[in-house]
Every structure is written in C-alpha cells, then in structure tokens.
C-alpha atoms as a PDB file:
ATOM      1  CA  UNK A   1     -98.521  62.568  62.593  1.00  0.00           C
ATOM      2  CA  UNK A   2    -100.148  59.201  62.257  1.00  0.00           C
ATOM      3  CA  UNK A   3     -99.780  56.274  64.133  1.00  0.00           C
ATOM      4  CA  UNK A   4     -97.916  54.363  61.161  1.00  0.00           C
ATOM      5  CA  UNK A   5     -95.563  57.533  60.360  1.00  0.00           C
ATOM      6  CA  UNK A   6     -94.532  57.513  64.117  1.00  0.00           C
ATOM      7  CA  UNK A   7     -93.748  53.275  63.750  1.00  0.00           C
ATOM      8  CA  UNK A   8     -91.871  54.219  60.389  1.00  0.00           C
ATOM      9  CA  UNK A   9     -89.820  56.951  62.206  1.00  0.00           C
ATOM     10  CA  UNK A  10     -89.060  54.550  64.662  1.00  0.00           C
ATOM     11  CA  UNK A  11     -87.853  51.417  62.764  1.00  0.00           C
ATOM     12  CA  UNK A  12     -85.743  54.308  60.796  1.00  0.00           C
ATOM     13  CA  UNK A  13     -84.352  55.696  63.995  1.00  0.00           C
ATOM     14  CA  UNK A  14     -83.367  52.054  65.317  1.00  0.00           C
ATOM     15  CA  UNK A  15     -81.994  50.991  62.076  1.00  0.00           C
ATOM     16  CA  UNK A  16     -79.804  53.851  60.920  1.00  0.00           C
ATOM     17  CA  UNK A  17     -77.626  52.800  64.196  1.00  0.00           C
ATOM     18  CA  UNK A  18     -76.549  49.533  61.725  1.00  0.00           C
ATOM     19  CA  UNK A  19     -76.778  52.264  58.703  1.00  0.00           C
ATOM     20  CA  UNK A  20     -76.158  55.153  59.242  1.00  0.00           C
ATOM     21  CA  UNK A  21     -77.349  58.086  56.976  1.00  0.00           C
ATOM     22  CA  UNK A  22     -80.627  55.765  56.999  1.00  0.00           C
ATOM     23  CA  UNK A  23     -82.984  57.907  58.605  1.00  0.00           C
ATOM     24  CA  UNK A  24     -81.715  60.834  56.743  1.00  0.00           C
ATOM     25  CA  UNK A  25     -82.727  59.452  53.427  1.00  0.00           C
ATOM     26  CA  UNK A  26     -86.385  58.172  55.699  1.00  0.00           C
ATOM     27  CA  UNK A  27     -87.060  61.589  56.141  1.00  0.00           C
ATOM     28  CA  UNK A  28     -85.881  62.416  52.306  1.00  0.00           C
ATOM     29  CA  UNK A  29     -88.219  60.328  51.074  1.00  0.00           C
ATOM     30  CA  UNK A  30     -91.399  60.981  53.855  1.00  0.00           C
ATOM     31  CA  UNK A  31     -90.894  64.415  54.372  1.00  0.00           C
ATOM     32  CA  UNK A  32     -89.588  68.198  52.877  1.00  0.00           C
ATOM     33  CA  UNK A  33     -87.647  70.692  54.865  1.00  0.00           C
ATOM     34  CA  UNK A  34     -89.452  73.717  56.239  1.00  0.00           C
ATOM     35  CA  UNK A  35     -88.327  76.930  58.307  1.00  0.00           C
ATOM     36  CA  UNK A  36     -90.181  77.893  61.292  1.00  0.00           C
ATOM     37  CA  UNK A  37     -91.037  81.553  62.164  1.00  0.00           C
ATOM     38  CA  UNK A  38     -87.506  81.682  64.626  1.00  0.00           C
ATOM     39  CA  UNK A  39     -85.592  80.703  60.943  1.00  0.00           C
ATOM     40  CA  UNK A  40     -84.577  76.909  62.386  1.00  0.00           C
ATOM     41  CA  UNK A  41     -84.857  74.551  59.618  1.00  0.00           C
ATOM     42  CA  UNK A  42     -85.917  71.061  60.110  1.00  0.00           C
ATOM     43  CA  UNK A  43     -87.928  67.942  58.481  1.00  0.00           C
ATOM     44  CA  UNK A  44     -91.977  67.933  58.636  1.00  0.00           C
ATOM     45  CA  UNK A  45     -93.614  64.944  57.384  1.00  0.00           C
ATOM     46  CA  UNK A  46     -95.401  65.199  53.939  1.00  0.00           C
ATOM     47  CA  UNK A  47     -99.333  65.847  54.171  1.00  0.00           C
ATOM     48  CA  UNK A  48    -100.544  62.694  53.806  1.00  0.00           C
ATOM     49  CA  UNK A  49     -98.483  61.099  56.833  1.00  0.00           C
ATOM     50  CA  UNK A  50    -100.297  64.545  58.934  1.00  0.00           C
ATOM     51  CA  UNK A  51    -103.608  64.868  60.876  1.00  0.00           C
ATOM     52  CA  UNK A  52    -105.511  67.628  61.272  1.00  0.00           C
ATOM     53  CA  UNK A  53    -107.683  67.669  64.167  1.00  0.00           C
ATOM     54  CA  UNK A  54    -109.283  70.593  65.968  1.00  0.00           C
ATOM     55  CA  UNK A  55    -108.055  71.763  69.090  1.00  0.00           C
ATOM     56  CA  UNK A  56    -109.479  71.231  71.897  1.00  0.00           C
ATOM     57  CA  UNK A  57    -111.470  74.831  72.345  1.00  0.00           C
ATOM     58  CA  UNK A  58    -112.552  74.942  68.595  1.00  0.00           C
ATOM     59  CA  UNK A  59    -113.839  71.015  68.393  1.00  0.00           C
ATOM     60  CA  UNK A  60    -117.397  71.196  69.210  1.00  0.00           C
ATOM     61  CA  UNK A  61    -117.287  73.774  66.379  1.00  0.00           C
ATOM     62  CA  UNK A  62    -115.246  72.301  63.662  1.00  0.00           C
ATOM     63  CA  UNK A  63    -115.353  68.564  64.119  1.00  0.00           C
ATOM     64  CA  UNK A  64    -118.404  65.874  64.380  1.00  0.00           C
ATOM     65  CA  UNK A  65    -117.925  62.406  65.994  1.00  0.00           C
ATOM     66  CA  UNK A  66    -120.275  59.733  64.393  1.00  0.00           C
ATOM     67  CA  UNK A  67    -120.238  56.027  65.445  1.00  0.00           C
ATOM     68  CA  UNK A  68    -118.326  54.127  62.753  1.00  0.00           C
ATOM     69  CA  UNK A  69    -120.618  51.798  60.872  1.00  0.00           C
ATOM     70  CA  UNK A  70    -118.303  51.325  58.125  1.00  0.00           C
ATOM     71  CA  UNK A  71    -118.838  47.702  58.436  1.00  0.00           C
ATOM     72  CA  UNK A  72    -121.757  47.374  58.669  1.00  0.00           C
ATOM     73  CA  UNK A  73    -124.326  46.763  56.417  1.00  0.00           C
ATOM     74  CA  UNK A  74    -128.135  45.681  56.755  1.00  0.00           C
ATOM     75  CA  UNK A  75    -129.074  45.910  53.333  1.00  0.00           C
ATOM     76  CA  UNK A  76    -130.972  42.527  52.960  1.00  0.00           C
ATOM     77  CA  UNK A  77    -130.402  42.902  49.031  1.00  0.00           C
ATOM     78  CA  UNK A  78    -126.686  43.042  49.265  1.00  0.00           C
ATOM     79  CA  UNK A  79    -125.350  40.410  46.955  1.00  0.00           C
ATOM     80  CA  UNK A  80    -122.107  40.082  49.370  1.00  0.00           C
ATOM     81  CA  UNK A  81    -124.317  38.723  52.012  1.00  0.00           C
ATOM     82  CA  UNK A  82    -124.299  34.872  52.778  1.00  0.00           C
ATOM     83  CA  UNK A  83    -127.817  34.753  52.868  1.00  0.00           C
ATOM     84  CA  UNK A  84    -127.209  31.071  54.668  1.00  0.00           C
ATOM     85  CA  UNK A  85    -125.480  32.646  57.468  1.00  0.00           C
ATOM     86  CA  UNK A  86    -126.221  31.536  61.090  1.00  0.00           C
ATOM     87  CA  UNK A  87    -125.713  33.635  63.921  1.00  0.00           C
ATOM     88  CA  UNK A  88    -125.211  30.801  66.296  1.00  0.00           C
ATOM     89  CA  UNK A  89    -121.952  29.650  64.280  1.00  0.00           C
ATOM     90  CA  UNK A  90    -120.192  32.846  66.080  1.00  0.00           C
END
C-alpha cells in the first residue's frame, strides 16, 4: 500500500476511538472486500491506493531504476525559465 494509504489508515484507526464505526466506513469508501484462498474475508485497499513492485528474485528482470530528473530541465528554449536567474542567489 502507499505511504499516504498507510497515514489515512492510521488517522482512521485513531479517530474511530472518538467515532466509532469510523474506520469501517474508511475502509467502505478506500477499499472492497475480498476472500482469500483459506475462504477468510477481509478489506484490501482499492488499486490505486496499491503498489506493485517486483520481488526481490524477479527485479533485475521486471523492473528498471532510472535517476529521477523529473525536475529538471536544461532546455535553454523553455519559456518557464527565468532567463535572469543567478546561481549565486541560492
């Protein structure tokens, strides 16, 4: 699950002790109800609240790491750049 599911689930878990039936209706809304193979029904969070990530033996083989550069940008023609930026100003 992600990082901001788990923080969700947690403010839910803390405030259903003031209301309770709270984090019953948090998982309601986040989640659906599935049955594992054994037949015990419980709450999975909804796909996009989910990560997929390779294990560990199959990673080098589904998975590539690449240095985020999402921020950065070099275009010189960019017309977002402040082409009076100095460096020096920090």
């Amino acid at each position: 699950m992600t990082d901001v599911y788990k923080e969700m689930h947690r403010l839910a878990v803390l405030r259903d002790k003031e209301e309770p039936g709270y984090l019953e209706t948090f998982e309601r809304n986040t989640g659906r109800l599935v049955e594992d193979v054994e037949g015990e029904i419980s709450w999975q969070a909804k796909p996009w609240f989910r990560k997929v990530v390779a294990k560990q033996a199959y990673y080098d083989r589904f998975m590539e790491v690449l240095p985020g550069d999402g921020y950065l940008n070099s275009d010189e023609n960019n017309d977002l750049l402040d082409k009076d930026f100095n460096e020096s100003y920090g």
